[in-house]
Protein backbone atom coordinates (compact mmCIF):
# COMPACT_ATOMS: atom_id res chain seq x y z
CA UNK A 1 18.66 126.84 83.78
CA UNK A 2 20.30 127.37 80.48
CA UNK A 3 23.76 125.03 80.04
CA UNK A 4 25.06 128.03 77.70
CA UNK A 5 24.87 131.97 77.25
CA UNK A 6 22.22 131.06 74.79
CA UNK A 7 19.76 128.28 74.49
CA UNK A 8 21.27 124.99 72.94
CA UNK A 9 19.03 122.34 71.32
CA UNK A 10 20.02 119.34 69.48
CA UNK A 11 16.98 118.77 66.63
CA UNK A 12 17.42 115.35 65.84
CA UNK A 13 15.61 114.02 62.02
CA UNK A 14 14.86 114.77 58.66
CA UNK A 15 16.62 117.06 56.15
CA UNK A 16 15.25 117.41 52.44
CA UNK A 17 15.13 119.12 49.50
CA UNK A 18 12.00 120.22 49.14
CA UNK A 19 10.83 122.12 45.34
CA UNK A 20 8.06 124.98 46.07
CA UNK A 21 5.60 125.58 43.68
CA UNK A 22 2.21 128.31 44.59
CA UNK A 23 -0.42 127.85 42.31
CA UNK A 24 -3.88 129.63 42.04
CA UNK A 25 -5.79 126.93 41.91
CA UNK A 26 -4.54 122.63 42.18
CA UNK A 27 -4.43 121.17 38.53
CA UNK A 28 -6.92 118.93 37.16
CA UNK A 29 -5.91 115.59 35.47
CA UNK A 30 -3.82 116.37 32.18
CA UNK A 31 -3.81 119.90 32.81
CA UNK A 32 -0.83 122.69 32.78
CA UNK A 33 -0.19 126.31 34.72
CA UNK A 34 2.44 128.28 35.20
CA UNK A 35 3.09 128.75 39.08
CA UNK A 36 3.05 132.03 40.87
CA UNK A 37 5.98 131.73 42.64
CA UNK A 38 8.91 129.05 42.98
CA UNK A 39 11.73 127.85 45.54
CA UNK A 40 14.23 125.12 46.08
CA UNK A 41 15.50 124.94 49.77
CA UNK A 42 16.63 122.31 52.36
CA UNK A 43 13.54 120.74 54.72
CA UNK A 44 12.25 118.21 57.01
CA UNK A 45 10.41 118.89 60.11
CA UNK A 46 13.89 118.96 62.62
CA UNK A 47 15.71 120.91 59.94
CA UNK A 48 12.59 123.79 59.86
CA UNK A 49 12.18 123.60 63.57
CA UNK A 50 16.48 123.81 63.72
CA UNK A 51 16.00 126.91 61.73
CA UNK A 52 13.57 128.88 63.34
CA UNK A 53 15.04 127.90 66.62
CA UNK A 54 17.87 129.53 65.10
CA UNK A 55 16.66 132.59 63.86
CA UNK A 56 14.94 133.16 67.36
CA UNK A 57 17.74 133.39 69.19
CA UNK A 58 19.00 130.19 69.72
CA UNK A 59 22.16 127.72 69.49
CA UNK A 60 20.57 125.13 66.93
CA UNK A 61 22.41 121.91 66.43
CA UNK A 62 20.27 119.17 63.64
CA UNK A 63 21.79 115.04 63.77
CA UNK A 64 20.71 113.95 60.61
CA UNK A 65 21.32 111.54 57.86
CA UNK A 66 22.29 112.75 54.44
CA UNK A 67 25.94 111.39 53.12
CA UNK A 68 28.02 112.63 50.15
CA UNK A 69 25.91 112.90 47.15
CA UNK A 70 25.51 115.86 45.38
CA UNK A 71 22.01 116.77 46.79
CA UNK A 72 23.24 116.10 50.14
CA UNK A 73 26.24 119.13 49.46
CA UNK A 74 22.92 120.96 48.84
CA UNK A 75 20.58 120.50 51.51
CA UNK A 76 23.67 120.62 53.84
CA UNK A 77 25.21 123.85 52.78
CA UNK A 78 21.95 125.22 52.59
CA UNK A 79 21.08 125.00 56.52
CA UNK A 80 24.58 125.89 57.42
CA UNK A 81 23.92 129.35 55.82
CA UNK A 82 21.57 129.69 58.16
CA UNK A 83 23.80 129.17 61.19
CA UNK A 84 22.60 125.55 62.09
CA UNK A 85 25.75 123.42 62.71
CA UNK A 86 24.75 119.96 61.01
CA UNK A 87 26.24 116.67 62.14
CA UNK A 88 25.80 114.00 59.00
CA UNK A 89 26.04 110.07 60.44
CA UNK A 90 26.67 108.98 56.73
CA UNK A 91 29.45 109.28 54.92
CA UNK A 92 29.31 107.65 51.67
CA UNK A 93 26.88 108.73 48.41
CA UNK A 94 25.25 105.13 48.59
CA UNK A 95 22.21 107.02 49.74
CA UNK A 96 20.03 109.58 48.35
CA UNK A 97 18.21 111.94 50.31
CA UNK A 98 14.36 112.42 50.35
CA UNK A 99 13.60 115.26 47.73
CA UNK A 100 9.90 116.83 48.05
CA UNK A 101 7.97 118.72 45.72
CA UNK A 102 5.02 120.81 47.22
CA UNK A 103 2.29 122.58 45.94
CA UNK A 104 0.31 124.93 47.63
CA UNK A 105 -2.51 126.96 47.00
CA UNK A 106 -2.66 130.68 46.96
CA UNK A 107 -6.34 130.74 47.56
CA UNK A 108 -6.19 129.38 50.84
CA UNK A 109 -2.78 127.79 51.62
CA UNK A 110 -3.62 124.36 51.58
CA UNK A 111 -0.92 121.98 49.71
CA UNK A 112 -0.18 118.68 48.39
CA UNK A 113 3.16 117.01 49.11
CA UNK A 114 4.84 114.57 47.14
CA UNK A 115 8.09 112.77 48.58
CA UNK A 116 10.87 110.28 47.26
CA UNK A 117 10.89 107.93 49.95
CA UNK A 118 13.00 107.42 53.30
CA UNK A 119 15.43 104.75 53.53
CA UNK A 120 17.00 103.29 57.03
CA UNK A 121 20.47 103.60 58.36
CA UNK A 122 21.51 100.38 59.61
CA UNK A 123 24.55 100.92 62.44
CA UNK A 124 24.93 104.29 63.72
CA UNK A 125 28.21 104.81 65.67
CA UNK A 126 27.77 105.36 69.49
CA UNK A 127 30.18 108.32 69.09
CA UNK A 128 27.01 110.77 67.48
CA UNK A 129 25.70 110.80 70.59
CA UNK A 130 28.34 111.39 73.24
CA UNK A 131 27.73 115.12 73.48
CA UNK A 132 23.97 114.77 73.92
CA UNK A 133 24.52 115.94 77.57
CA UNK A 134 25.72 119.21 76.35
CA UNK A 135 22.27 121.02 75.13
CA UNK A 136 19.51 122.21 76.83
CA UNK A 137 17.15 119.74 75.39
CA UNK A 138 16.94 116.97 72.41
CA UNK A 139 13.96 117.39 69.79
CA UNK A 140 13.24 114.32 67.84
CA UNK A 141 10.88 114.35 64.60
CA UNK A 142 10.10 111.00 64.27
CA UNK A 143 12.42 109.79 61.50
CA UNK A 144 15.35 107.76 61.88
CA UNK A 145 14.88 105.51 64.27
CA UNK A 146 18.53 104.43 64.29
CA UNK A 147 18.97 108.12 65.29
CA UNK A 148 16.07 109.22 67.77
CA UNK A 149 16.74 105.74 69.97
CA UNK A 150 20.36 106.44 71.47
CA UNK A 151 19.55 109.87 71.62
CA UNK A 152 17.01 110.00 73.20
CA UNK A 153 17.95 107.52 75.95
CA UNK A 154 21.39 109.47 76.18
CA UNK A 155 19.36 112.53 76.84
CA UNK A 156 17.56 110.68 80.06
CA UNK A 157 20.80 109.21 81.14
CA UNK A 158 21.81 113.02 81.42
CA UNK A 159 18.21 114.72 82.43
CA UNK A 160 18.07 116.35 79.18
CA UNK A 161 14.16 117.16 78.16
CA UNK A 162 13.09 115.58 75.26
CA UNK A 163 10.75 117.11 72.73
CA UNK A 164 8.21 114.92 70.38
CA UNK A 165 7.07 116.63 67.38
CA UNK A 166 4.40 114.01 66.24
CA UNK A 167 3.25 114.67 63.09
CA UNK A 168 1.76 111.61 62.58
CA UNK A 169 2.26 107.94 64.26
CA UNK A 170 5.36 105.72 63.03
CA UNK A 171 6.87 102.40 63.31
CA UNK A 172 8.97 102.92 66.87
CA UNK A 173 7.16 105.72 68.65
CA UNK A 174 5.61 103.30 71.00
CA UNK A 175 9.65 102.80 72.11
CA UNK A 176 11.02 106.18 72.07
CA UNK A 177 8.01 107.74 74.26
CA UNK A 178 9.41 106.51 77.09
CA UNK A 179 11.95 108.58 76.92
CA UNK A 180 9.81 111.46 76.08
CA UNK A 181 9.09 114.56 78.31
CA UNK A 182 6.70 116.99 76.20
CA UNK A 183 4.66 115.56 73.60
CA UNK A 184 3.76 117.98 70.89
CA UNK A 185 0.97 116.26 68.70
CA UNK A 186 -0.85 117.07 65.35
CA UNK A 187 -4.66 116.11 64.77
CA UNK A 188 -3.14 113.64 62.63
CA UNK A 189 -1.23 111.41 65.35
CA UNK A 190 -3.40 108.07 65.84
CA UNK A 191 -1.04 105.71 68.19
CA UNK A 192 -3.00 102.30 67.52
CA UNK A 193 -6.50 101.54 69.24
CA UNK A 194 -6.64 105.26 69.18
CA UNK A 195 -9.71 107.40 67.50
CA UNK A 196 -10.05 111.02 69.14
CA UNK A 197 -8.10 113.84 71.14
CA UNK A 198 -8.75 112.34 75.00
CA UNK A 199 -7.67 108.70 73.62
CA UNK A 200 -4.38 110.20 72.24
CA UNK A 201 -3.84 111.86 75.55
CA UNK A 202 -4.66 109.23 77.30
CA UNK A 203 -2.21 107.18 75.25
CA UNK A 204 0.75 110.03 75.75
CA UNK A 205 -0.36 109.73 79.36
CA UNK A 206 0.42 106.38 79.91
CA UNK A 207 3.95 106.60 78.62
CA UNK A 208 4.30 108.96 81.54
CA UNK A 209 4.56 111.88 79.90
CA UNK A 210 2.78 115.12 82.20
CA UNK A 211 2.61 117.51 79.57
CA UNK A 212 1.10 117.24 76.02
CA UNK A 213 -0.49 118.88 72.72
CA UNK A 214 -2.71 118.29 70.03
CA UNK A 215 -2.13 120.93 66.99
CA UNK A 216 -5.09 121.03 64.51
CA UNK A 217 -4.10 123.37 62.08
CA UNK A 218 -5.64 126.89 62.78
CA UNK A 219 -7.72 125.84 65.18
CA UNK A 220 -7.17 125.66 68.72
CA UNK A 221 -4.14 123.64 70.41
CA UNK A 222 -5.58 121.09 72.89
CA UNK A 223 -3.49 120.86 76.14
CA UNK A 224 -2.68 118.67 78.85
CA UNK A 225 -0.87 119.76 81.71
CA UNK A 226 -0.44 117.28 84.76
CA UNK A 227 -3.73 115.65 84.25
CA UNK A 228 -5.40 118.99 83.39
CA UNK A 229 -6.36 120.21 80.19
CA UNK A 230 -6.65 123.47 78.51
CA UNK A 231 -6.32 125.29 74.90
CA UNK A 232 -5.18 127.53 72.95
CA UNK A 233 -6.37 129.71 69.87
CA UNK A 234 -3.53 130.41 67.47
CA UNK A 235 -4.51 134.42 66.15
CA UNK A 236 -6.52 134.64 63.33
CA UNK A 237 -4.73 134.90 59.92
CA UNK A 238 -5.43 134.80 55.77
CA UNK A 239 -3.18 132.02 54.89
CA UNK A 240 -0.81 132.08 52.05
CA UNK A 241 0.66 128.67 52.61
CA UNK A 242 0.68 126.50 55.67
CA UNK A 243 3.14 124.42 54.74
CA UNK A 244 6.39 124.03 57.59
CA UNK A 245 3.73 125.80 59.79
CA UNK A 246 3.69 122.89 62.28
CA UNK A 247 7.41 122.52 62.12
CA UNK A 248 8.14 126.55 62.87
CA UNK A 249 5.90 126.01 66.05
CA UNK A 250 7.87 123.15 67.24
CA UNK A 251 11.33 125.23 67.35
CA UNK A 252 9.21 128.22 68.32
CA UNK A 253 8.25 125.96 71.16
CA UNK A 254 11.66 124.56 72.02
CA UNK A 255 12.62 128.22 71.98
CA UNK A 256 10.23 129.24 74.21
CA UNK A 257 10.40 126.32 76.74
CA UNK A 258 14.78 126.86 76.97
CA UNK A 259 14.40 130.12 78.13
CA UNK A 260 12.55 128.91 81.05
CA UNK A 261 9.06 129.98 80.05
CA UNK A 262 6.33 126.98 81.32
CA UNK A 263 4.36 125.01 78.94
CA UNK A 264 1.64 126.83 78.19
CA UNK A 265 3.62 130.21 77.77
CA UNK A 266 5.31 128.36 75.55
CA UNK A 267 2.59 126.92 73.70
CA UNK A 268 0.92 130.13 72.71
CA UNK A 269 3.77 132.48 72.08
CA UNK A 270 4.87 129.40 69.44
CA UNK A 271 1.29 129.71 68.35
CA UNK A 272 1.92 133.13 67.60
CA UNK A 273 5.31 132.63 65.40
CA UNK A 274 3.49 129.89 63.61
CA UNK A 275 0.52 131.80 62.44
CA UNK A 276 2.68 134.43 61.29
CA UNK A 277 4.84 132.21 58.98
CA UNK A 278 1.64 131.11 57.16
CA UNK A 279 1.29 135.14 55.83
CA UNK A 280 3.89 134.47 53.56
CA UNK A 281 5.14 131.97 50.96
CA UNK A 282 7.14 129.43 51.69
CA UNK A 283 9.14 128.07 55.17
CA UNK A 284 11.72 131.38 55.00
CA UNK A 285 9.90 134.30 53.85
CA UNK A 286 8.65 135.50 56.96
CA UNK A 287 12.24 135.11 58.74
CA UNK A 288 13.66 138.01 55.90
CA UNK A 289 13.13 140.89 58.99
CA UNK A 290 15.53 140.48 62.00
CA UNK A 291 13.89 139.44 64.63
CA UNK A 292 14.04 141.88 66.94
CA UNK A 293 12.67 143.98 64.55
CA UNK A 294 9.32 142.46 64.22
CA UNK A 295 9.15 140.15 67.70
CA UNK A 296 6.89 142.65 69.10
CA UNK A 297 4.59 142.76 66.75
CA UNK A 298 4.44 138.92 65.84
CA UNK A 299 4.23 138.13 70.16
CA UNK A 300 1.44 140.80 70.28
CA UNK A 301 -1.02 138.76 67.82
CA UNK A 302 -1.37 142.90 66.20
CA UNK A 303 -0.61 141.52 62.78
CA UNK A 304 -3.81 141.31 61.30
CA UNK A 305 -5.46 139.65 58.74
């Protein structure tokens, strides 16, 4: 049952600036080319899955850590443009945030990512997370630890689901799982003394957590549901860049799951928003239609190659 007219989720990790480049072809050692096509925009796996949450339909709210510098005015004006309320726990320009440049490949939309790293937070005030209670669920990304802790045990305090997106295993996970509810996986999660799909589940499993996901790219979407597994095939597409692919899914997914559709209807109809970002350029480009006026088409799978 929704807690508002429309479905609330707090998206709590990463924002970046991430610098776009497409390319033909990757370059060689000592080699120059011009790029096909170019963009600078805010990033991060909770700040992509904020924003498509957003453009679905819902009430997206992203805790994040950015502060005062100039790039942080950016990356924070930048998602508020796009109707996703940002709550920043720093508040000094002692910090810089992570910048990424990307470059993907028209050819087939594979990419290479290059990043500035992360640093930590120390203290967090207790206050951030006093209105936890208030959404319909709590999505964590796996960054900020300092963040993703309180939350997430505020969340169970209130019986707010929680959300994993897992894109690959960090320092803390084995900690904030327990306060997990849906675990949504890529290929590329290996929790330690882990080395294929029914290990991770088993894993995920053990941290009592009932339903589950493994993602491996445009291939099918391993399942777990109370013990029992299925799949899914995402539809069929030419890619023109992948990247932000497995973050659209996720708020496709939290989407999905708020409006009281069960796992696995949630699972493929995120499937389906996912594999339609990848026809265009970029994490935006597909969102330029309303989306009412292409849902239909887009939850059919009739898109095409």
């Amino acid at each position: 049952m929704l807690r508002n007219s429309l479905p609330s989720g707090l998206f709590v990790g990463l924002a970046t600036l991430d610098i776009f480049y497409q390319v033909d072809e990757f370059l060689e050692r000592n080699k120059k080319a011009f790029a096909n096509h170019s963009l600078v925009t805010s990033g991060g796996p909770a700040t992509n899955a904020a924003i498509t949450f957003k453009y679905l339909g819902g009430k997206a709210t992203l805790l994040t850590a950015l502060g005062t510098s100039e790039t942080a005015r950016i990356i924070k004006n930048d998602i508020r443009q796009l109707g996703v309320e940002v709550i920043d726990v720093l508040n000094s320009d002692q910090s810089e945030p992570v910048v990424a440049s990307i470059i993907s490949s028209s050819s087939n939309g594979d990419r290479t990512v290059l990043t500035t790293r992360l640093n930590g937070l120390g203290k967090v005030e207790q206050s951030f997370f006093e209105n936890v209670g208030d959404y319909d669920f709590v999505l964590l990304d796996g960054y900020f630890p300092e963040l993703y802790l309180p939350a997430s045990e505020r969340a169970k305090i209130n019986k707010i689901p929680v959300i994993l997106d897992g894109g690959s295993w960090k320092p803390n996970l084995e900690k904030v799982l327990w306060n997990c509810d849906y675990a949504l996986v890529s290929a590329n999660f290996h929790p330690p003394s882990t080395s294929n799909s029914d290990d991770v589940f088993e894993f995920i499993r053990s941290h009592e957590i009932i339903f589950s996901a493994i993602t491996h790219g445009g291939n099918k979407i391993q399942m777990e549901e109370r013990g029992l597994k299925n799949f899914v095939f995402p539809p069929k597409i030419k890619a023109i860049d992948t990247l932000g692919a497995g973050d659209i899914f996720h708020g496709a997914f939290a989407y999905y799951f708020a409006l009281g559709n069960n796992f696995s209807e949630s699972i493929k109809l995120a499937s389906s928003v996912a594999a339609f970002s990848c026809r265009t350029f970029g994490t935006r480009e597909w969102m330029e239609t309303p989306w009412n006026n292409q849902k239909e088409t887009i939850l059919s799978n009739n898109f095409g190659e």
